[in-house]
C-alpha atoms as a PDB file:
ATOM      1  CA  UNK A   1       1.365   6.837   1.020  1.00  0.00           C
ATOM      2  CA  UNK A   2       2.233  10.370  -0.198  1.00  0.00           C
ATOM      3  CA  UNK A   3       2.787  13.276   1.925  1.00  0.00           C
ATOM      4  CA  UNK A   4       0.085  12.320   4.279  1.00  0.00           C
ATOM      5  CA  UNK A   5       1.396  10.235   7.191  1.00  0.00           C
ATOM      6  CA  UNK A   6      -1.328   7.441   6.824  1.00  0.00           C
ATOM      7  CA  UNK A   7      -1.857   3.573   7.852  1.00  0.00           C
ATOM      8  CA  UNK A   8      -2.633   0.667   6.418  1.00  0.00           C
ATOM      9  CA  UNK A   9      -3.121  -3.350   6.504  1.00  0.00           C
ATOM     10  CA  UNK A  10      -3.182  -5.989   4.223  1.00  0.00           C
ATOM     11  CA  UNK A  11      -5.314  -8.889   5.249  1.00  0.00           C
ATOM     12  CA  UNK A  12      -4.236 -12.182   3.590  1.00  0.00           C
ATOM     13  CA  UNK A  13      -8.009 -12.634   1.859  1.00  0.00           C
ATOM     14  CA  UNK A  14      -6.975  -9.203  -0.371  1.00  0.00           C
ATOM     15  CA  UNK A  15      -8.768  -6.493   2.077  1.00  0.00           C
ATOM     16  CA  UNK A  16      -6.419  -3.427   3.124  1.00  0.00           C
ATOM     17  CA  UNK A  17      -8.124  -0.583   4.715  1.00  0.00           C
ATOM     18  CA  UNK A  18      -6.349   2.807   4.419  1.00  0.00           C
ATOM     19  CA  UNK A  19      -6.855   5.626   6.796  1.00  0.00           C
ATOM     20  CA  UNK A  20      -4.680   8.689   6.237  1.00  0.00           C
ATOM     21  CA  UNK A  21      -4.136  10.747   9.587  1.00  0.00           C
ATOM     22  CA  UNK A  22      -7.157  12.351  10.446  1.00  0.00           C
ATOM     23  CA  UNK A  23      -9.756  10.977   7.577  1.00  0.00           C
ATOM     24  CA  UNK A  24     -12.123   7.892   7.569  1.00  0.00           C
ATOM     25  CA  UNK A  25     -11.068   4.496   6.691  1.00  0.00           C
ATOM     26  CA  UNK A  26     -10.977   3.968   2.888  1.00  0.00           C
ATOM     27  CA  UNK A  27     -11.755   0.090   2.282  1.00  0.00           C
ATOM     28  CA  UNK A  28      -9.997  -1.465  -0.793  1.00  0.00           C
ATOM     29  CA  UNK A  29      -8.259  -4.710  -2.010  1.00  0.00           C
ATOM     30  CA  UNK A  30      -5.149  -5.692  -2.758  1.00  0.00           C
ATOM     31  CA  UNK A  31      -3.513  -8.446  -5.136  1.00  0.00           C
ATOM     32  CA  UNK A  32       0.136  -9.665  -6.600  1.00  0.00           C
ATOM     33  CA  UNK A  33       0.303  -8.558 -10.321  1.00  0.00           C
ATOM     34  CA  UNK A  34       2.623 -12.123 -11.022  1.00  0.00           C
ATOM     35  CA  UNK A  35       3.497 -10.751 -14.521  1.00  0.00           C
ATOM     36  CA  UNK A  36       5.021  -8.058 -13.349  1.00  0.00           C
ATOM     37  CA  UNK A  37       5.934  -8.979  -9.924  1.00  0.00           C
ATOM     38  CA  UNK A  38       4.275  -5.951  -8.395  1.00  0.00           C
ATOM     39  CA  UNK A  39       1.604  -5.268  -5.850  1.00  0.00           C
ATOM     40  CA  UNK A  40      -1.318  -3.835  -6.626  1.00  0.00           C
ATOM     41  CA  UNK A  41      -4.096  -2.334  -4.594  1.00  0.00           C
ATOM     42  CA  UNK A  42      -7.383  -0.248  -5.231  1.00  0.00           C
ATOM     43  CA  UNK A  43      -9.749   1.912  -2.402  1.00  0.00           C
ATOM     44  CA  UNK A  44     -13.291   2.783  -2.841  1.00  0.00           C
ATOM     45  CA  UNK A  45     -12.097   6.054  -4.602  1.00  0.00           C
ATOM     46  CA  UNK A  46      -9.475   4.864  -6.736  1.00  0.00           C
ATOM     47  CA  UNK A  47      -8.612   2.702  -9.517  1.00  0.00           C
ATOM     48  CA  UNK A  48      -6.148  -0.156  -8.990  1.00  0.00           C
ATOM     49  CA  UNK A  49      -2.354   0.988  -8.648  1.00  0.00           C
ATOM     50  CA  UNK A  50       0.273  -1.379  -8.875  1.00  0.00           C
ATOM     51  CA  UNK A  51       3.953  -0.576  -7.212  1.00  0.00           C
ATOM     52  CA  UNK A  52       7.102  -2.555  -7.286  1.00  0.00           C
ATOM     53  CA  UNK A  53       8.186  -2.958  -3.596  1.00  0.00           C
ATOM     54  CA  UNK A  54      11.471  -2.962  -2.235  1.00  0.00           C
ATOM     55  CA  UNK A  55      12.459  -3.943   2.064  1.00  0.00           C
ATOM     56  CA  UNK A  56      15.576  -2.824   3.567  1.00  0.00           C
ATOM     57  CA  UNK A  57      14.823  -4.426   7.153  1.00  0.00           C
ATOM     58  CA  UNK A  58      11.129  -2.883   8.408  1.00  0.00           C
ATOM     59  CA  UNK A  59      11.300  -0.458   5.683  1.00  0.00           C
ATOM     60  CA  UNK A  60       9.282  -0.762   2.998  1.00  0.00           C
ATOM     61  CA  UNK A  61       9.322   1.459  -0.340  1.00  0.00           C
ATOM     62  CA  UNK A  62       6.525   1.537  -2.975  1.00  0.00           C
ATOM     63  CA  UNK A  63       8.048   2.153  -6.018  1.00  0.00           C
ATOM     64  CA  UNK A  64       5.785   3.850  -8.922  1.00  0.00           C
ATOM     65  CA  UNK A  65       7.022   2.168 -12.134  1.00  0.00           C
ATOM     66  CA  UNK A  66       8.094   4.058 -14.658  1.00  0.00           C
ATOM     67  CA  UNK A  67       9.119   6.608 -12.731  1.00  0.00           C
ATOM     68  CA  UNK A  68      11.624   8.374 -10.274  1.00  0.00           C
ATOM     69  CA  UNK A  69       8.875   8.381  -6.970  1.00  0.00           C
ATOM     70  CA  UNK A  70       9.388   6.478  -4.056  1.00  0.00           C
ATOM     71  CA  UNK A  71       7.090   6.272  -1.309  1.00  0.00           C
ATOM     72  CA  UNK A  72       8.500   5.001   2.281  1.00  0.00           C
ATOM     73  CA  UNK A  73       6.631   2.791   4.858  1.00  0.00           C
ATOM     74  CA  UNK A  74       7.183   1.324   8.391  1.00  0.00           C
ATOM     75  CA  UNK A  75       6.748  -2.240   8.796  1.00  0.00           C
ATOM     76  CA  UNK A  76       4.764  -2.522  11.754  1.00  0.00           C
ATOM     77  CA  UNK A  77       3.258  -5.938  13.809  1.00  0.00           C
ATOM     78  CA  UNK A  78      -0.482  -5.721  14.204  1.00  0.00           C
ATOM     79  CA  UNK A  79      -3.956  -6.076  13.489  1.00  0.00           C
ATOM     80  CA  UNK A  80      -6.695  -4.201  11.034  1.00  0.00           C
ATOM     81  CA  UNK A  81      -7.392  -0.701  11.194  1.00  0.00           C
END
């Protein structure tokens, strides 16, 4: 997400690698926050983020609550990284 065009998967056992263009594969997991009805992931570098997401047909935007910041993704068919 970000500025960086960038992929990523989410496996239905809670992996997702990321891999922004032209950078290794960052390894995480991913989970539903059900209290607050968000998703929430977390790479080897990072702590766990959580985003409110939003689809408008094979768009999908990552909302940063509390904020103003949206973050836009492609919907794609396909396997892992």
């Amino acid at each position: 997400m970000g500025q960086t065009p960038s992929r990523s998967y989410f496996d239905g056992n809670g992996a997702t690698p990321y891999q922004p263009q032209g950078r290794a594969v960052d390894r995480g997991s991913w989970k539903v926050d059900k209290t607050n009805h968000q998703s929430c992931s977390r790479w080897q570098r990072s702590a766990w983020h959580c985003y409110d997401l939003y689809r408008d047909g094979d768009t999908i935007i990552w909302s940063i609550p509390g904020t103003a910041t949206r973050h836009t993704s492609a919907l794609l068919e396909g396997k892992r990284l």
